[in-house]
Structure formats: structure tokens, C-alpha cells
Protein backbone atom coordinates (compact mmCIF):
# COMPACT_ATOMS: atom_id res chain seq x y z
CA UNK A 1 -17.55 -5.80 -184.19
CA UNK A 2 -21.09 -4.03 -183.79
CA UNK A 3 -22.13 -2.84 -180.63
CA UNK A 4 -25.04 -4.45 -179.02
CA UNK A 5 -26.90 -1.48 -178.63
CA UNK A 6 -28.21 0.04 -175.23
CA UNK A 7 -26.36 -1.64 -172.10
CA UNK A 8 -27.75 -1.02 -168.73
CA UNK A 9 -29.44 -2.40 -165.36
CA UNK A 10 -32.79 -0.96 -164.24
CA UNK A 11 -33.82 -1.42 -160.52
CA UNK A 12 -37.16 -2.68 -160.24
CA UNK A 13 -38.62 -0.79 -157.58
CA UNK A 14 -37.37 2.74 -158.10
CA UNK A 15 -36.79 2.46 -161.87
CA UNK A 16 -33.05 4.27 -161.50
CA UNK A 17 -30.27 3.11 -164.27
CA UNK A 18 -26.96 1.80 -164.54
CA UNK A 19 -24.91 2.32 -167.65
CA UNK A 20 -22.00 0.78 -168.13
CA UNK A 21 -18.84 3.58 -166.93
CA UNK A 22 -17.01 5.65 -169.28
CA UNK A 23 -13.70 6.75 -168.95
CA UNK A 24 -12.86 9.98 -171.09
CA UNK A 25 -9.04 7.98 -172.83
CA UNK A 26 -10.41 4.70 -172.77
CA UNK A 27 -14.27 4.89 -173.64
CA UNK A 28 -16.70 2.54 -172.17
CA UNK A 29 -15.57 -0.14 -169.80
CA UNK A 30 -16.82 -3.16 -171.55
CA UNK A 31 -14.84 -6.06 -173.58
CA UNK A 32 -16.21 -7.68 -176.79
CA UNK A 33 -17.01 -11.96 -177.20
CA UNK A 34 -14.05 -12.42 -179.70
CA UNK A 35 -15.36 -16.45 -180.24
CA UNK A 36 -18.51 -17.75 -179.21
CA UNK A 37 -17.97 -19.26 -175.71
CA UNK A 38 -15.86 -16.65 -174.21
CA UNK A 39 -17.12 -14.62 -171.72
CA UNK A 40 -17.25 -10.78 -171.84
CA UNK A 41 -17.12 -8.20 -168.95
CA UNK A 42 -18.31 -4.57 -168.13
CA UNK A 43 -18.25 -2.19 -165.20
CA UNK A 44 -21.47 0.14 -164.74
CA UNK A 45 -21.66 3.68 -163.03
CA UNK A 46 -23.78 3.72 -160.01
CA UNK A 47 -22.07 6.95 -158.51
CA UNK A 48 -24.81 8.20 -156.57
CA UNK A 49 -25.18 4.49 -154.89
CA UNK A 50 -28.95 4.44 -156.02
CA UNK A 51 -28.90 0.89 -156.84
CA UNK A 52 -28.41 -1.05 -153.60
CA UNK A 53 -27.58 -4.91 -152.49
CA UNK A 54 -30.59 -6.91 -152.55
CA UNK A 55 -32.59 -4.72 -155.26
CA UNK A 56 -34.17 -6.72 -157.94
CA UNK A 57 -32.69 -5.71 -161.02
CA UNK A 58 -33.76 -5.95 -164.88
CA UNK A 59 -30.23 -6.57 -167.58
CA UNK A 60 -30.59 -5.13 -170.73
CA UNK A 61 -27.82 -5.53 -173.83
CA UNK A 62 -29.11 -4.85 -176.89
CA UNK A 63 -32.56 -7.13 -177.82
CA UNK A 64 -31.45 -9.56 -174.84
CA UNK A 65 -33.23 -8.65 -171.45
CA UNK A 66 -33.08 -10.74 -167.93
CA UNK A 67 -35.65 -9.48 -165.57
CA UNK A 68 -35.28 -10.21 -161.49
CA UNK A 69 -31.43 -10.63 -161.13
CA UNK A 70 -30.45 -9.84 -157.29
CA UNK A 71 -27.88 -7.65 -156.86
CA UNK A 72 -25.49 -8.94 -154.76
């Protein structure tokens, strides 16, 4: 299976990025859809805490973008 292309969050205010975490013997944290209806999960890196509770957040995977998500 293809990957979707560029995964990340973007805070609104400050513009700082999340990118979903790599692990150097596993890769990147992320599962794949294996059949349409299942859900798929991934961890991203915020290791210098930039990206707080409350921020308004833009998802990006791939072409598909949600703007103003709340970090919780």
C-alpha cells in the first residue's frame, strides 16, 4: 500500500509541526486502513512540547486537510 504522502499537524498560531515519530528498527509509528471502514492510528513527535493543549491545530495526510481541530 502507497503512502499518503506528507503526515503532520501544524499549530495555528505559531505555525510549529508535528510529524508523525520515527523509531530507528521500526520506522514511522503509523498503521495502514487494510479495508475501508477500519480505523488507522499514528503517534507524532512533539519533543520540544511546542504544541500545547488547547492550540488550534491544522491535520494534514496526504491531499486530505482538517483545519481548527483542538488539541486536547
Amino acid at each position: 500500500m502507497m503512502r499518503p504522502g506528507p503526515v503532520y499537524i501544524k499549530d495555528e498560531n505559531t505555525g510549529k509541526m508535528a510529524t508523525v515519530a520515527s523509531v530507528p528498527k521500526i520506522g514511522r509509528l503509523m498503521t495502514q486502513r487494510t479495508k475501508v471502514g477500519n480505523s488507522a492510528y499514528l503517534l507524532l513527535g512533539n519533543p520540544d512540547n511546542s504544541i500545547k493543549a488547547g492550540s488550534l491545530v491544522t491535520l494534514v495526510i496526504g491531499e486530505y486537510r482538517k483545519e481548527h481541530i483542538r488539541v486536547q
